[in-house]
Protein backbone atom coordinates (compact mmCIF):
# COMPACT_ATOMS: atom_id res chain seq x y z
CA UNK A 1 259.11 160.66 217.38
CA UNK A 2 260.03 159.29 214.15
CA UNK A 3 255.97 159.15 213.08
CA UNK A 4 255.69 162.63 213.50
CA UNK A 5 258.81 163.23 211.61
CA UNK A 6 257.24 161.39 208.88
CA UNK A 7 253.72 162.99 209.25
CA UNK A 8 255.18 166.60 209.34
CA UNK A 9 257.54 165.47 206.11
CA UNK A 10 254.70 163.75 204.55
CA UNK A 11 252.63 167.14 205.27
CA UNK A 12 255.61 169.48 203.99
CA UNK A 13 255.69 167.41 200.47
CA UNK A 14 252.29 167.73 200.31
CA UNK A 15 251.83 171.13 200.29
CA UNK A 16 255.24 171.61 197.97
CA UNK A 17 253.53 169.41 195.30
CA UNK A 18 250.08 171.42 195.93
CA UNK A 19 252.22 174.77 195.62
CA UNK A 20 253.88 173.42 192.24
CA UNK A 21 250.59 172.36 190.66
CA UNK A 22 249.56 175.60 190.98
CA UNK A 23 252.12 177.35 190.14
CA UNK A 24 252.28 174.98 186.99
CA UNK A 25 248.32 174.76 186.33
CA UNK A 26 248.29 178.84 185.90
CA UNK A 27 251.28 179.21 183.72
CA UNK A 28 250.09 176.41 181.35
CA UNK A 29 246.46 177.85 181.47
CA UNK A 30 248.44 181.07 180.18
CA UNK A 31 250.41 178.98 177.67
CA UNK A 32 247.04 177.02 176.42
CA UNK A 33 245.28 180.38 175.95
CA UNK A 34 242.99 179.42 178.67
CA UNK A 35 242.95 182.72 180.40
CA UNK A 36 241.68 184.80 177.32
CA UNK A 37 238.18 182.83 177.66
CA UNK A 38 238.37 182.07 181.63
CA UNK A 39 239.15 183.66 185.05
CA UNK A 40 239.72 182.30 188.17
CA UNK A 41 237.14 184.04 189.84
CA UNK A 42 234.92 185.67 187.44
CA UNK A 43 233.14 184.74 183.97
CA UNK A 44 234.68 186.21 181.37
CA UNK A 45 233.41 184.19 177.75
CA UNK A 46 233.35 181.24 179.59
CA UNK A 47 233.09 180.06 183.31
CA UNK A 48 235.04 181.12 186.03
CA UNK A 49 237.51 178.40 186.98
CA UNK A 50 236.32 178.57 190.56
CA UNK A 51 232.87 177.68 189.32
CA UNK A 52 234.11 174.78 187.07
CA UNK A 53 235.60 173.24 190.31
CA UNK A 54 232.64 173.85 192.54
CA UNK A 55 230.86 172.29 189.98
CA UNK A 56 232.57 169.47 189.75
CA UNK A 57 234.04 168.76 193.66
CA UNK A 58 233.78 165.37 194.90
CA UNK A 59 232.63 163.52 191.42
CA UNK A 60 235.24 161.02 190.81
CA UNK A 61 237.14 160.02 188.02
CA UNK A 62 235.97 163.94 186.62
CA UNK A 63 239.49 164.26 185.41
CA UNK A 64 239.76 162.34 182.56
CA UNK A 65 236.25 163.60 181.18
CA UNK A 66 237.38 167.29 181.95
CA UNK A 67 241.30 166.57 180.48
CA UNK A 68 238.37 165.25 177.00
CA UNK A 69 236.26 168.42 177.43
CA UNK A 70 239.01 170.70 177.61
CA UNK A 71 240.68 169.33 174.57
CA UNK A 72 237.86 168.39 172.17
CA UNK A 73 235.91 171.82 173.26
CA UNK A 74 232.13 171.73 172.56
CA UNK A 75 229.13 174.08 173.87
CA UNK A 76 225.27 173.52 175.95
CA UNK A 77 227.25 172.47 179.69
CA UNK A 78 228.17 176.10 180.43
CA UNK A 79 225.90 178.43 177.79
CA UNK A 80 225.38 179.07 174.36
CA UNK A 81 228.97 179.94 173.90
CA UNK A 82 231.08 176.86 172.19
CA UNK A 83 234.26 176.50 173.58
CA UNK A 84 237.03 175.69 170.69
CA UNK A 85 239.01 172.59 170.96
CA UNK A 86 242.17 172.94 172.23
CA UNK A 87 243.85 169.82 171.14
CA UNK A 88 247.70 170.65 170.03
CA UNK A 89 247.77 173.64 172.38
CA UNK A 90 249.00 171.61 175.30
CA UNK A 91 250.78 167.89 175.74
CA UNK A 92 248.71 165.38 177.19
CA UNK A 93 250.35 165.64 180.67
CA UNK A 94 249.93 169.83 181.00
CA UNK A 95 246.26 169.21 180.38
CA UNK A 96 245.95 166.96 183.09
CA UNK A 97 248.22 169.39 185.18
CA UNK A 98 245.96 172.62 184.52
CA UNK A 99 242.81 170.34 184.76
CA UNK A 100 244.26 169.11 188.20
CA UNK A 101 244.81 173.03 188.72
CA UNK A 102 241.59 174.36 187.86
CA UNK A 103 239.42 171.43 190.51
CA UNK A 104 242.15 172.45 193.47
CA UNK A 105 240.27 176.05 193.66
């Protein structure tokens, strides 16, 4: 009895911290400016954010290259469109949280 306890807790924090990073991950995509070049589902300048993830699902250690990407910007993986860097726009730790964001879709 007490296993499942702890599997159904374990389960229930689980989705609480996926529900946070998401709620998080879309207000600091707002915040970074994200959102005036990217949608969730559909292109807008650049990719959608669903496409980034599909892209990238099941590559590991992707974050840190993508937190790099993101902040550095730079152009030829998605287009002819450069992507600006963003450094200063976010802290170090709400990139990784809007990165972590963007590969949960």
């Amino acid at each position: 009895m007490k296993f499942i306890l702890g599997m159904i807790t374990a389960g229930l924090l689980s989705i609480g911290t996926q529900v946070a990073i998401a709620a998080d991950g879309s207000a600091l995509a707002q915040k970074g400016g994200c959102l005036a070049c990217h949608g969730v589902d559909k292109k807008i300048l650049g990719p959608a954010f669903k496409d980034v993830a599909a892209k990238y699902k099941g590559q590991k250690d992707i974050e840190d290259t993508l937190i790099k990407k993101v902040k550095a910007g730079g152009s030829g993986v998605w287009g002819p469109m450069p992507m600006p860097s963003n450094a200063g726009k976010l802290s170090d730790d709400e990139f990784k949280t809007v990165v972590s964001w963007i590969l949960a879709l």
